[in-house]
C-alpha atoms as a PDB file:
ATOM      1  CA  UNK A   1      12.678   8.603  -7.247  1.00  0.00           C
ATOM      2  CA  UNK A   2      12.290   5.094  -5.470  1.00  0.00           C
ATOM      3  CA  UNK A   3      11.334   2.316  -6.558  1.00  0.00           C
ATOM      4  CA  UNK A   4       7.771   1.273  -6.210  1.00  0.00           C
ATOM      5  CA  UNK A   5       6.881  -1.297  -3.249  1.00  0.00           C
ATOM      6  CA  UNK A   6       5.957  -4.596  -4.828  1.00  0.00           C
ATOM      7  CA  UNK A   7       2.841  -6.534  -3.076  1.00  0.00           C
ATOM      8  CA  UNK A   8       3.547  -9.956  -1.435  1.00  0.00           C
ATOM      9  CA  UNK A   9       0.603 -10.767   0.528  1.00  0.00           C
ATOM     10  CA  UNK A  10      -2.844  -9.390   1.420  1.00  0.00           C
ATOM     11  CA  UNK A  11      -4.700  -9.765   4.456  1.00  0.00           C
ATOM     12  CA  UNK A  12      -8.432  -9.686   4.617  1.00  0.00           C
ATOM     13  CA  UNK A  13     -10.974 -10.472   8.159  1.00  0.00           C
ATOM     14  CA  UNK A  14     -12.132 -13.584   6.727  1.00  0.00           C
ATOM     15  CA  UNK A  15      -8.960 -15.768   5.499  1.00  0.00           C
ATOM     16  CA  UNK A  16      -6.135 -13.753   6.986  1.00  0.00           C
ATOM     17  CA  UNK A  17      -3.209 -13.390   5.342  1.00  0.00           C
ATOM     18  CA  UNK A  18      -2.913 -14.629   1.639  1.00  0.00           C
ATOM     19  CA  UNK A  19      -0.081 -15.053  -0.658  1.00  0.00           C
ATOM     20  CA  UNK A  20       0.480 -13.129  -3.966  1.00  0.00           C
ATOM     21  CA  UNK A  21       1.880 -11.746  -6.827  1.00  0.00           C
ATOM     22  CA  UNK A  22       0.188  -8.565  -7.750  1.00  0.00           C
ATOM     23  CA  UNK A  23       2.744  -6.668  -8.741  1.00  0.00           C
ATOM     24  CA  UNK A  24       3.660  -2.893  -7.282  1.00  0.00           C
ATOM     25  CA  UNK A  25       1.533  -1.042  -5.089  1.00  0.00           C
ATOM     26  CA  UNK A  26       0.235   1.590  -6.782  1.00  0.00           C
ATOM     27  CA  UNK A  27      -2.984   4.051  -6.135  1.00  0.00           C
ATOM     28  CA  UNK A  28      -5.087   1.643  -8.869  1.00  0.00           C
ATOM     29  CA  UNK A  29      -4.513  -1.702  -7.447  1.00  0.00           C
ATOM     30  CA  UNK A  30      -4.950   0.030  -4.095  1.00  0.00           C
ATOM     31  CA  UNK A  31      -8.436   0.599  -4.551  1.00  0.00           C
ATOM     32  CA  UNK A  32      -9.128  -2.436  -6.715  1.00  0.00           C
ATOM     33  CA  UNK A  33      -8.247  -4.422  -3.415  1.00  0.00           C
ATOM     34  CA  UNK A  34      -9.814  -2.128  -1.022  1.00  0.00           C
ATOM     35  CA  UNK A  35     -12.876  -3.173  -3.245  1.00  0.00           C
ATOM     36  CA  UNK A  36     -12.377  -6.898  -2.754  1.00  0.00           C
ATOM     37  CA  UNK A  37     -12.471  -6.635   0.892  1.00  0.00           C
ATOM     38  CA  UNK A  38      -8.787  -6.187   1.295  1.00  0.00           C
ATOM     39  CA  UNK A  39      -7.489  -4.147   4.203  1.00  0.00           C
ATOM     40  CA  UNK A  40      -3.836  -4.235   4.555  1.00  0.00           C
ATOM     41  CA  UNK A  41      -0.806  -5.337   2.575  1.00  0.00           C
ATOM     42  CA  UNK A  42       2.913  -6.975   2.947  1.00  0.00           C
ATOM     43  CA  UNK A  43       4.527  -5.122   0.194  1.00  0.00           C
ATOM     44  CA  UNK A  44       8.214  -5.271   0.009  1.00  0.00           C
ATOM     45  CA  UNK A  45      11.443  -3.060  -1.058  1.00  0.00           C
ATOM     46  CA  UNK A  46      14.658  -4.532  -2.023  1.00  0.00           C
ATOM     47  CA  UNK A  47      15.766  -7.484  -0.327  1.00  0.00           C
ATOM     48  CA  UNK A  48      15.204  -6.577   3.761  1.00  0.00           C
ATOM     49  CA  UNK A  49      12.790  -3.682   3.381  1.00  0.00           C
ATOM     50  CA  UNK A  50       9.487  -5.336   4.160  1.00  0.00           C
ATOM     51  CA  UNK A  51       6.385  -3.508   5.485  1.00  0.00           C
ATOM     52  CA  UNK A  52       2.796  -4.002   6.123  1.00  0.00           C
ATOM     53  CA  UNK A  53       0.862  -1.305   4.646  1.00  0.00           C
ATOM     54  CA  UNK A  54      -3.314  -0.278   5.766  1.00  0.00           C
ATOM     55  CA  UNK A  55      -5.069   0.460   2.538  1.00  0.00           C
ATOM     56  CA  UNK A  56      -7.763   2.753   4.312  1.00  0.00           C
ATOM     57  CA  UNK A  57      -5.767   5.788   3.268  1.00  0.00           C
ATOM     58  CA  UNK A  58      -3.527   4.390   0.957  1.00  0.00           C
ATOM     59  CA  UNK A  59      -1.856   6.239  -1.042  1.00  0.00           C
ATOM     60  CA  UNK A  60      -1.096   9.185   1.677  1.00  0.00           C
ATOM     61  CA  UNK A  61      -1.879  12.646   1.121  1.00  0.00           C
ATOM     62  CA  UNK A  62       0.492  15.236   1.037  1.00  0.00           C
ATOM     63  CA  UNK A  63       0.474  17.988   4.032  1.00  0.00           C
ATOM     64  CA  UNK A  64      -0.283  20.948   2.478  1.00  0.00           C
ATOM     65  CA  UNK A  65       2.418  23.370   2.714  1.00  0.00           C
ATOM     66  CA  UNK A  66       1.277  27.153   3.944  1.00  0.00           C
ATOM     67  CA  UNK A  67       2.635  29.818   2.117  1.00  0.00           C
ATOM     68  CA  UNK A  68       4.673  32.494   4.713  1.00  0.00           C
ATOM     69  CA  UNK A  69       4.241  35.890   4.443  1.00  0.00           C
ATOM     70  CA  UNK A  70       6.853  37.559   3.151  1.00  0.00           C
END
């Protein structure tokens, strides 16, 4: 399993991108900042694995796998 991605910064319409320390990104915290007007986050793996990350689906679903006939 890897390790969860740890928040750096949010961005909202209004101030832009924001400094933080939230902690990891996780499904919870997700939609607590979804709530707060938040729509993406800089959330960061390790020392050089940086991403920015839309919370309007976050987390992602899984595909659903179809069964074959067999």
């Amino acid at each position: 399993m890897t390790r969860p991605r740890t928040v750096t910064h949010t961005y909202t319409l209004a101030g832009g991108w924001q400094k933080t320390h939230l902690g990891p990104l996780t499904a919870e915290l997700a939609e607590t900042l979804r709530r707060q007007g938040v729509t993406m986050v800089r959330a960061r793996r390790g020392l050089l694995d940086s991403r920015e990350i839309s919370l309007r689906d976050y987390p992602p679903k899984r595909a659903k796998t179809s069964a074959l006939p067999g």
